[in-house]
C-alpha atoms as a PDB file:
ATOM      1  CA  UNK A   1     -17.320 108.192 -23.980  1.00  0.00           C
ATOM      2  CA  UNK A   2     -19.283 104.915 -24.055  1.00  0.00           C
ATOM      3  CA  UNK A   3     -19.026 102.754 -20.532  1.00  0.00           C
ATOM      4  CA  UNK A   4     -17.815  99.784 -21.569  1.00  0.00           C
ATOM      5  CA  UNK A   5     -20.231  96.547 -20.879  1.00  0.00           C
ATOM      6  CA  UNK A   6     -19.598  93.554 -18.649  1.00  0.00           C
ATOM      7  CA  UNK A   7     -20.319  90.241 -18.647  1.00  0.00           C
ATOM      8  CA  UNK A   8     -23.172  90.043 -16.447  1.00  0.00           C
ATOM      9  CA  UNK A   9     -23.276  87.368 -13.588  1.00  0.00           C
ATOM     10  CA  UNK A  10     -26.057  85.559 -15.487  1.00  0.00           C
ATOM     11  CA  UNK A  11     -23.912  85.270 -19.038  1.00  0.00           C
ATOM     12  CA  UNK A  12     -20.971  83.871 -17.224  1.00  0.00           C
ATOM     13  CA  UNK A  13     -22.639  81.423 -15.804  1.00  0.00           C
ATOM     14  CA  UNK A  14     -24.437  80.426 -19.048  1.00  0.00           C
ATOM     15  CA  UNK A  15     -20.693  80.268 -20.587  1.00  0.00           C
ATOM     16  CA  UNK A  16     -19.641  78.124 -17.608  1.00  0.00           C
ATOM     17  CA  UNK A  17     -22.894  75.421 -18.811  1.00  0.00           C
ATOM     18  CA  UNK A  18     -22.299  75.248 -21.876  1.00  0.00           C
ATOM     19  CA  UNK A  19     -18.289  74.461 -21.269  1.00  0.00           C
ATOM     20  CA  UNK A  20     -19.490  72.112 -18.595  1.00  0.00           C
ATOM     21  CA  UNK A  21     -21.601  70.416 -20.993  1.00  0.00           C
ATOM     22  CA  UNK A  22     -19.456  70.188 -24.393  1.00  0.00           C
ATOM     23  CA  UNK A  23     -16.868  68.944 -21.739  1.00  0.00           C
ATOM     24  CA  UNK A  24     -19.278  66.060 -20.868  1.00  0.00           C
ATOM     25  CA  UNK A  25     -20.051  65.173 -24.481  1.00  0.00           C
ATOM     26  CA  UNK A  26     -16.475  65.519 -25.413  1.00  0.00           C
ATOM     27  CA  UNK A  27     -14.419  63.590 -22.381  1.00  0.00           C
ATOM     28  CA  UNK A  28     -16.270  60.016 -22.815  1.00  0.00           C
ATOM     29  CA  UNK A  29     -15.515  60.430 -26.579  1.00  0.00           C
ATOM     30  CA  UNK A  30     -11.230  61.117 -25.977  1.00  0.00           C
ATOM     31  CA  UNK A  31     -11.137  58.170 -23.556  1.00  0.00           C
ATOM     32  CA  UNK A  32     -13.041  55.969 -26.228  1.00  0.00           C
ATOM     33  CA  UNK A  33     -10.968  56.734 -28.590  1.00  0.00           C
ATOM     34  CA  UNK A  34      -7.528  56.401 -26.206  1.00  0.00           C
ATOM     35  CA  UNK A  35      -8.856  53.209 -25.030  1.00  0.00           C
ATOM     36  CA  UNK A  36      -9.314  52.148 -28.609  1.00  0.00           C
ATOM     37  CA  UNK A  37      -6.124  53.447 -29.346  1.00  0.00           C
ATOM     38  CA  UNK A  38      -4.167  51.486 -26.823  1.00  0.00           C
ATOM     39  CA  UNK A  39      -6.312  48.109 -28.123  1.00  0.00           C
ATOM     40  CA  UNK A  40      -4.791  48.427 -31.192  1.00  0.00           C
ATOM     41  CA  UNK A  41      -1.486  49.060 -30.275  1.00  0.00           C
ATOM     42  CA  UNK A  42      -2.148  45.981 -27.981  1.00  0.00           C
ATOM     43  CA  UNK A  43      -2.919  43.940 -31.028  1.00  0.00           C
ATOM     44  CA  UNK A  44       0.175  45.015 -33.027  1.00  0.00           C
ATOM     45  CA  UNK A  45       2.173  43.942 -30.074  1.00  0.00           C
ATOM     46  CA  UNK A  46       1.026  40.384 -30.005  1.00  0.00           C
ATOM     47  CA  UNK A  47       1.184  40.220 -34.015  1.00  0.00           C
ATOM     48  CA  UNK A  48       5.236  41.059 -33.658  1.00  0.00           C
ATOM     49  CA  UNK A  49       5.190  38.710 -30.850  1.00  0.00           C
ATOM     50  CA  UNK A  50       3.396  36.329 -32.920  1.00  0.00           C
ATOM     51  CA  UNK A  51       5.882  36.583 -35.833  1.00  0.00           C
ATOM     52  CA  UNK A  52       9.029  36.380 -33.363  1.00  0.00           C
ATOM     53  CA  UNK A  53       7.484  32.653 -32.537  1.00  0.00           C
ATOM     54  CA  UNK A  54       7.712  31.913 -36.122  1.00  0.00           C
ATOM     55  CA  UNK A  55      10.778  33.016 -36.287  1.00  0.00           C
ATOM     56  CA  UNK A  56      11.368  30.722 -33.335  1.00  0.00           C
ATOM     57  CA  UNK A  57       9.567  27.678 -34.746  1.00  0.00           C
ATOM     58  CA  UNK A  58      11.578  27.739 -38.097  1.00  0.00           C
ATOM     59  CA  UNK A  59      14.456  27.387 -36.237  1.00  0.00           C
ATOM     60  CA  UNK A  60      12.967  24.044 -34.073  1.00  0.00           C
ATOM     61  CA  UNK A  61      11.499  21.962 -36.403  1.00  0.00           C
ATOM     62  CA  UNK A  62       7.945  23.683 -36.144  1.00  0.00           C
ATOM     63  CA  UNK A  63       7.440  23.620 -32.702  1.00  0.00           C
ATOM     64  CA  UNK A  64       6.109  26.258 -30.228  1.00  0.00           C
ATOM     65  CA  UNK A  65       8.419  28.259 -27.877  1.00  0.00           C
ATOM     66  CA  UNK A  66       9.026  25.771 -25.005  1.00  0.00           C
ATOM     67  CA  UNK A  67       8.548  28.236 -22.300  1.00  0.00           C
ATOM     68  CA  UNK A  68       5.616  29.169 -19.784  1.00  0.00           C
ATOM     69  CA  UNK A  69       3.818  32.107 -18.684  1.00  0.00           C
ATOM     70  CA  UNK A  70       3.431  33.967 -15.135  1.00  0.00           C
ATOM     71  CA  UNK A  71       0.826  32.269 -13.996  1.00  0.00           C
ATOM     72  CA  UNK A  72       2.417  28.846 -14.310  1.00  0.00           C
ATOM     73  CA  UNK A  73       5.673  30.107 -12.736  1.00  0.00           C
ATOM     74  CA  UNK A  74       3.390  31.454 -10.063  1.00  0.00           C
ATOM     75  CA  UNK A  75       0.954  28.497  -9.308  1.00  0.00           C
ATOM     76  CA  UNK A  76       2.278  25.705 -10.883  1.00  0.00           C
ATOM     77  CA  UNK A  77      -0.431  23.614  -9.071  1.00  0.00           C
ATOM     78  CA  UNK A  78      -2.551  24.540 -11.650  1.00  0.00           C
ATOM     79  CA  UNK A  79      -1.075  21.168 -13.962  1.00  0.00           C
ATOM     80  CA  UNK A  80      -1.801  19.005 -10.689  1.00  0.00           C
ATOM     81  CA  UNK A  81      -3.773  16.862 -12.786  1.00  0.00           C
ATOM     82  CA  UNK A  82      -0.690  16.129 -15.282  1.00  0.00           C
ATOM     83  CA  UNK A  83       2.233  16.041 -12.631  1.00  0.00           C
ATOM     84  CA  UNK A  84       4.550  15.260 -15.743  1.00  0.00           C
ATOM     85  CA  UNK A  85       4.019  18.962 -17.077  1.00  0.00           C
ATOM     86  CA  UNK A  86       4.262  20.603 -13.372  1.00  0.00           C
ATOM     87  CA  UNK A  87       7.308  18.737 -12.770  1.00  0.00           C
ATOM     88  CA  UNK A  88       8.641  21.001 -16.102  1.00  0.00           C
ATOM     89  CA  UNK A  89       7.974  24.104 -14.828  1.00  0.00           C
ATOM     90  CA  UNK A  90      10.578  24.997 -12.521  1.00  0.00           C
ATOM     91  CA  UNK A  91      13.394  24.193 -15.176  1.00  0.00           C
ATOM     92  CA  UNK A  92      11.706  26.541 -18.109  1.00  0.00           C
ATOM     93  CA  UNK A  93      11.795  30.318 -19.345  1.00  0.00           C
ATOM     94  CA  UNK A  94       9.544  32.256 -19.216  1.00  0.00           C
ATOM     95  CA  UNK A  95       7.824  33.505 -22.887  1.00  0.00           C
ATOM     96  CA  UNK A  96       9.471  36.789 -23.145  1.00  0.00           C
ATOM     97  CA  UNK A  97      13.225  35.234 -22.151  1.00  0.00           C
ATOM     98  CA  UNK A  98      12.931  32.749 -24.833  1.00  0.00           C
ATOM     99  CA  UNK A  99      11.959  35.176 -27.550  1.00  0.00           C
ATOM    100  CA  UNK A 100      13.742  38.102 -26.774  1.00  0.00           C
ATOM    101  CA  UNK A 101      16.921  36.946 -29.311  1.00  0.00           C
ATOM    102  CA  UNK A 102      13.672  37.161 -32.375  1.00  0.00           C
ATOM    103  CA  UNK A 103      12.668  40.939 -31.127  1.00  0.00           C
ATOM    104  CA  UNK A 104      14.527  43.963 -31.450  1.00  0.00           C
ATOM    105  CA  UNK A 105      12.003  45.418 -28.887  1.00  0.00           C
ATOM    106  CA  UNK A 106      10.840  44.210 -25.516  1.00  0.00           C
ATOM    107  CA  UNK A 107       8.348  46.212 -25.327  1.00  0.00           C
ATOM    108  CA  UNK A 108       6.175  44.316 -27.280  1.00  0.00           C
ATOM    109  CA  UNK A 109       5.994  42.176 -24.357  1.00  0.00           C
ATOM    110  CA  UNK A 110       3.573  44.677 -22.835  1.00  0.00           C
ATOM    111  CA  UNK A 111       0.079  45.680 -23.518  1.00  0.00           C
ATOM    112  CA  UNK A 112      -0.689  49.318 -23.499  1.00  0.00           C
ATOM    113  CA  UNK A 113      -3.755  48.581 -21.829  1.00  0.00           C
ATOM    114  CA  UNK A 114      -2.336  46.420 -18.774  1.00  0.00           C
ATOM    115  CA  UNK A 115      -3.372  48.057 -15.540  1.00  0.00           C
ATOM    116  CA  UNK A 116      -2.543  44.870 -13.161  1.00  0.00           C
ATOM    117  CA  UNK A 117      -4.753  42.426 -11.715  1.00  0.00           C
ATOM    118  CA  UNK A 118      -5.179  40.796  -8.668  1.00  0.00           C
ATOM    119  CA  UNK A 119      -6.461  37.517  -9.313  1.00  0.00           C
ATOM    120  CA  UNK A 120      -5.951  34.919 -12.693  1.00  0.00           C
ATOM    121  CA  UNK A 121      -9.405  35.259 -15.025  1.00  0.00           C
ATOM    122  CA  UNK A 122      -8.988  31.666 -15.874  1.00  0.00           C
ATOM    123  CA  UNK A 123      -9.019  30.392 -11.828  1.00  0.00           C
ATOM    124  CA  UNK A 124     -10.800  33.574 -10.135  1.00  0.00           C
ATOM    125  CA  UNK A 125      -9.986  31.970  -6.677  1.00  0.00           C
ATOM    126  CA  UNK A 126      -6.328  31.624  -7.586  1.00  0.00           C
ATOM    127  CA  UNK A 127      -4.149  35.244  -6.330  1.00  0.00           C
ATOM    128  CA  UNK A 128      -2.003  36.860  -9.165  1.00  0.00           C
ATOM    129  CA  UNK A 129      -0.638  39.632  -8.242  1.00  0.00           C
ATOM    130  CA  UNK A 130       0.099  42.522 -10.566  1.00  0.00           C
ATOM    131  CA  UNK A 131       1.432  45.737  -9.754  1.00  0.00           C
ATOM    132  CA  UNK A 132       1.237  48.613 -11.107  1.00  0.00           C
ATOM    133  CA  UNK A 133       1.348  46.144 -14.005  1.00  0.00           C
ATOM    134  CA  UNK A 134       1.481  42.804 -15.117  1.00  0.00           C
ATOM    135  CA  UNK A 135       4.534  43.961 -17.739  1.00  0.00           C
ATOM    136  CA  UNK A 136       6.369  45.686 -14.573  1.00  0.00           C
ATOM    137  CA  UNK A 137       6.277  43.092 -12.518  1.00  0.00           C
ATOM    138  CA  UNK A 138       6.601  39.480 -14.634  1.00  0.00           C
ATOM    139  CA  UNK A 139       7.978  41.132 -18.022  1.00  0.00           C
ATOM    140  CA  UNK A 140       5.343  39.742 -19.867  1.00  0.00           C
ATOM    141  CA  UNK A 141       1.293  41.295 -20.447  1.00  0.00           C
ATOM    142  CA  UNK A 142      -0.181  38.247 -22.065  1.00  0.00           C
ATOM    143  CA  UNK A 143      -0.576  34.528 -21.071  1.00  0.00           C
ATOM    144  CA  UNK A 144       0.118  31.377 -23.120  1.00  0.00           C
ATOM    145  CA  UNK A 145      -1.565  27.802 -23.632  1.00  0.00           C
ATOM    146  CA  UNK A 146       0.711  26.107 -21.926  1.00  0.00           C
ATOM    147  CA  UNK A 147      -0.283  22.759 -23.002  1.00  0.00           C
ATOM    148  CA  UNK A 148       0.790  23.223 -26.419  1.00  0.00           C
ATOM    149  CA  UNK A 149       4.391  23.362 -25.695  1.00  0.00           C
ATOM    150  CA  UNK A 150       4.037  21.005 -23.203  1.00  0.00           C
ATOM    151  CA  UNK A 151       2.856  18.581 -25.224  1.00  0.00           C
ATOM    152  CA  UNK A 152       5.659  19.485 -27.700  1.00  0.00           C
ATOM    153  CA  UNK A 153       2.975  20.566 -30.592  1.00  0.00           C
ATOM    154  CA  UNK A 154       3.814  22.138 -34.154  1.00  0.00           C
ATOM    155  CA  UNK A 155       2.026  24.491 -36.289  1.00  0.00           C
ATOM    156  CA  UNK A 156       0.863  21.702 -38.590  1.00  0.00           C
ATOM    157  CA  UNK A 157      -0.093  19.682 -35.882  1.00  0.00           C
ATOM    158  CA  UNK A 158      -2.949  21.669 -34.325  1.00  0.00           C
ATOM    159  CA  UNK A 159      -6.815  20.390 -35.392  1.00  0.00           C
ATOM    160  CA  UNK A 160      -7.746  24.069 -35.655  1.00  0.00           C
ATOM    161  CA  UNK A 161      -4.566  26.064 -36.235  1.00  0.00           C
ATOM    162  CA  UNK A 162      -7.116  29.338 -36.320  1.00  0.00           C
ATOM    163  CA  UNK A 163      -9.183  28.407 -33.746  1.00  0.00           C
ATOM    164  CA  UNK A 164      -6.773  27.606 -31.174  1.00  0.00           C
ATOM    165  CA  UNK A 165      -5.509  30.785 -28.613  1.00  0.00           C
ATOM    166  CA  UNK A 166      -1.884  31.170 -28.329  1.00  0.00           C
ATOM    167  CA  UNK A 167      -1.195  33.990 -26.310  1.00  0.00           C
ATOM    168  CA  UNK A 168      -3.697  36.090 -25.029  1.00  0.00           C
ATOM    169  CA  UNK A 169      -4.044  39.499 -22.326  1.00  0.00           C
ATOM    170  CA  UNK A 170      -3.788  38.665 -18.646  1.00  0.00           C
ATOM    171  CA  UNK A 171      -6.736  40.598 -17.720  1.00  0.00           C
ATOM    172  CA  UNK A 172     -10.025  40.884 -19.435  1.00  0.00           C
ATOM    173  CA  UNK A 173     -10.839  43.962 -17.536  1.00  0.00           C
ATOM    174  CA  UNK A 174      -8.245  45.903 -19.416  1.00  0.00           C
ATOM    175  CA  UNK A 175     -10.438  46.563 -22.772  1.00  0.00           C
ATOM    176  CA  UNK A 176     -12.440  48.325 -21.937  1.00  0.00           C
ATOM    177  CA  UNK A 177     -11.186  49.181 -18.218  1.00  0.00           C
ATOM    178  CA  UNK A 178     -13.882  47.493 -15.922  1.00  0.00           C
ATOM    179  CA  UNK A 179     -13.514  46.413 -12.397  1.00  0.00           C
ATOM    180  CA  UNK A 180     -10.982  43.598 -12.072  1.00  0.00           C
ATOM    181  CA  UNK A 181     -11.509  40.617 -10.347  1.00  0.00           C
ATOM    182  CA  UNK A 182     -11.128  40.281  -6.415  1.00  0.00           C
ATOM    183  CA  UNK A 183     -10.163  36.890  -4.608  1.00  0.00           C
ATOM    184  CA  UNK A 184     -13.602  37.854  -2.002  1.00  0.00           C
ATOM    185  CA  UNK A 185     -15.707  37.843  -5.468  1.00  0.00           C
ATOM    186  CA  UNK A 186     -18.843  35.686  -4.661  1.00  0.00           C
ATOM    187  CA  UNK A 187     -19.589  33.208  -7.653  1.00  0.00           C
ATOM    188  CA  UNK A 188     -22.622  35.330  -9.303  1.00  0.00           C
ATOM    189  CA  UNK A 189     -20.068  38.525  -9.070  1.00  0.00           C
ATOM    190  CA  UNK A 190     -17.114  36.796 -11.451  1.00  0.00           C
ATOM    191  CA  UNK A 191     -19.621  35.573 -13.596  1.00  0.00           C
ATOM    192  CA  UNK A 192     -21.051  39.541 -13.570  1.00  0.00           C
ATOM    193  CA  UNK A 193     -17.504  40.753 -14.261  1.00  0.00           C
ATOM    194  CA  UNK A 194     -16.490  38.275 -17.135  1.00  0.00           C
ATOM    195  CA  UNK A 195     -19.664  38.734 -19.351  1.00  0.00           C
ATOM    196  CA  UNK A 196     -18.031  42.254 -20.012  1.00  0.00           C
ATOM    197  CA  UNK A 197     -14.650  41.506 -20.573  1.00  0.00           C
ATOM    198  CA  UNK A 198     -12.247  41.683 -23.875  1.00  0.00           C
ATOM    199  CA  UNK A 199      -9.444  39.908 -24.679  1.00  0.00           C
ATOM    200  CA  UNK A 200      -6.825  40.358 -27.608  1.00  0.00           C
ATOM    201  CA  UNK A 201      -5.677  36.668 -28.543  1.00  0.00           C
ATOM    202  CA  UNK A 202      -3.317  35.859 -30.791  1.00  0.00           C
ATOM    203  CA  UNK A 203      -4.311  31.963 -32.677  1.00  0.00           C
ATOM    204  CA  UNK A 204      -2.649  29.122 -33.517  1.00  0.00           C
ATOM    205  CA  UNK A 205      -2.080  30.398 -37.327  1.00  0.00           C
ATOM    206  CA  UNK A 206      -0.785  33.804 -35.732  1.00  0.00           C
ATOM    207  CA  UNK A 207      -3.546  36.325 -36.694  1.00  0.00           C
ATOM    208  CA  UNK A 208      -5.161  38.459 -33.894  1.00  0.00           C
ATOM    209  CA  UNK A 209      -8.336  39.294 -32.619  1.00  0.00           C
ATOM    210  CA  UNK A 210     -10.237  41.506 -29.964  1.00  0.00           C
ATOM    211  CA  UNK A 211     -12.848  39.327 -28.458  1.00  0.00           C
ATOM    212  CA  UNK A 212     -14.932  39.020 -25.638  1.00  0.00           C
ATOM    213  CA  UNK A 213     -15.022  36.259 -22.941  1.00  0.00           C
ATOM    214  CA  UNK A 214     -17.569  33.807 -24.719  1.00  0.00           C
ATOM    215  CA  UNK A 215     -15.212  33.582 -27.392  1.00  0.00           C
ATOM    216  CA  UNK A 216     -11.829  32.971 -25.163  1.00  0.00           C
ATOM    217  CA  UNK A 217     -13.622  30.330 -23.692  1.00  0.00           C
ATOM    218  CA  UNK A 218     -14.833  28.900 -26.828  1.00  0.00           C
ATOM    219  CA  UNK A 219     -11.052  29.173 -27.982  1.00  0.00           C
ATOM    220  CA  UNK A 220      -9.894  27.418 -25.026  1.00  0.00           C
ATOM    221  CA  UNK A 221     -12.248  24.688 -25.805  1.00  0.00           C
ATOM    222  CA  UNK A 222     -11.004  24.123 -28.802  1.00  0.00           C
ATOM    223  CA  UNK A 223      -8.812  20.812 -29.248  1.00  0.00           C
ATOM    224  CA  UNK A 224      -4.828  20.379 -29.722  1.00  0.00           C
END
């Protein structure tokens, strides 16, 4: 009878490379694609959210939800300059209370992507606490331009209904996932940080896109 032949010590750890090494090729390419994944499931979320404000709008003579976001409930200071609007904020809802009788389901409230954060992207020195999410703990993933609602804006009203960001993700650092912002970030670090950040906005005419920081700011510079 034939002895039967073993794998020598040599072969198996040829085996164990090249497993090691399709591994490596293949695990950056299945957390692209899950990252992309939960971006676009991101996106459809703030499209239904987007048509549920519509919805809203048709039923109040055009006008945007009258309601606030996290970080206004959270540092209302932020309107100091227009003590009219902060002196609003304690008496309004919050986005996702408004809505939720123009949704079926809440969860569209949350981004897939939403991982926390610890500070606001718009005011890096400002705290905003988020844990484990921004969804878990405010019940909302995205931020809204306040000042629309607060100065009691339609649809038809806006100067650049497509130009103009609505809601958008409370963290930049979700898509992809980079580091997130700390309160101790020196000036040259934020700056760093936000050149590589995403953002899924929903516009003033309710269509939705994934851009980067450049083009949030350029939105937010756009005029009511």
């Amino acid at each position: 009878m034939r002895a039967k032949r073993a794998f020598t010590l040599i072969e198996l750890l040829v085996v164990i490379a090249i497993i090691a090494i399709l591994a490596a090729i293949l695990f950056p390419v299945y957390a692209r694609a899950k990252a992309a994944a939960k971006q676009t499931a991101c996106m459809s979320n703030l499209k239904q959210v987007g048509t549920a404000i519509l919805l809203y709008m048709a039923d109040y003579d055009d006008l945007f939800p009258n309601a606030v976001d996290a970080a206004d409930k959270l540092h209302p200071e932020i309107w100091a300059a227009h003590p009219d609007f902060m002196a609003l904020i304690p008496d309004m809802p919050m986005m996702h209370e408004l809505l939720q009788g123009y949704l079926r389901n809440y969860e569209v409230f949350q981004c897939p992507s939403d991982v926390g954060s610890q500070v606001l992207d718009t005011h890096p020195d400002m705290t905003f606490p988020a844990s484990p999410t921004m969804y878990a703990q405010y019940g909302l993933s995205y931020m809204y331009r306040t000042e629309i609602t607060f100065r009691r804006l339609s649809q038809t009203q806006l100067e650049d209904v497509a130009g103009v960001n609505v809601l958008f993700d409370g963290g930049g650092h979700w898509h992809p996932n980079k580091a997130a912002l700390m309160i101790d970030d020196g000036n040259a670090l934020v700056e760093s940080k936000l050149h590589d950040y995403r953002y899924n906005i929903l516009y003033g005419d309710m269509h939705v896109r994934s851009v980067r920081y450049d083009a949030l700011q350029q939105a937010w510079a756009t005029p009511l």
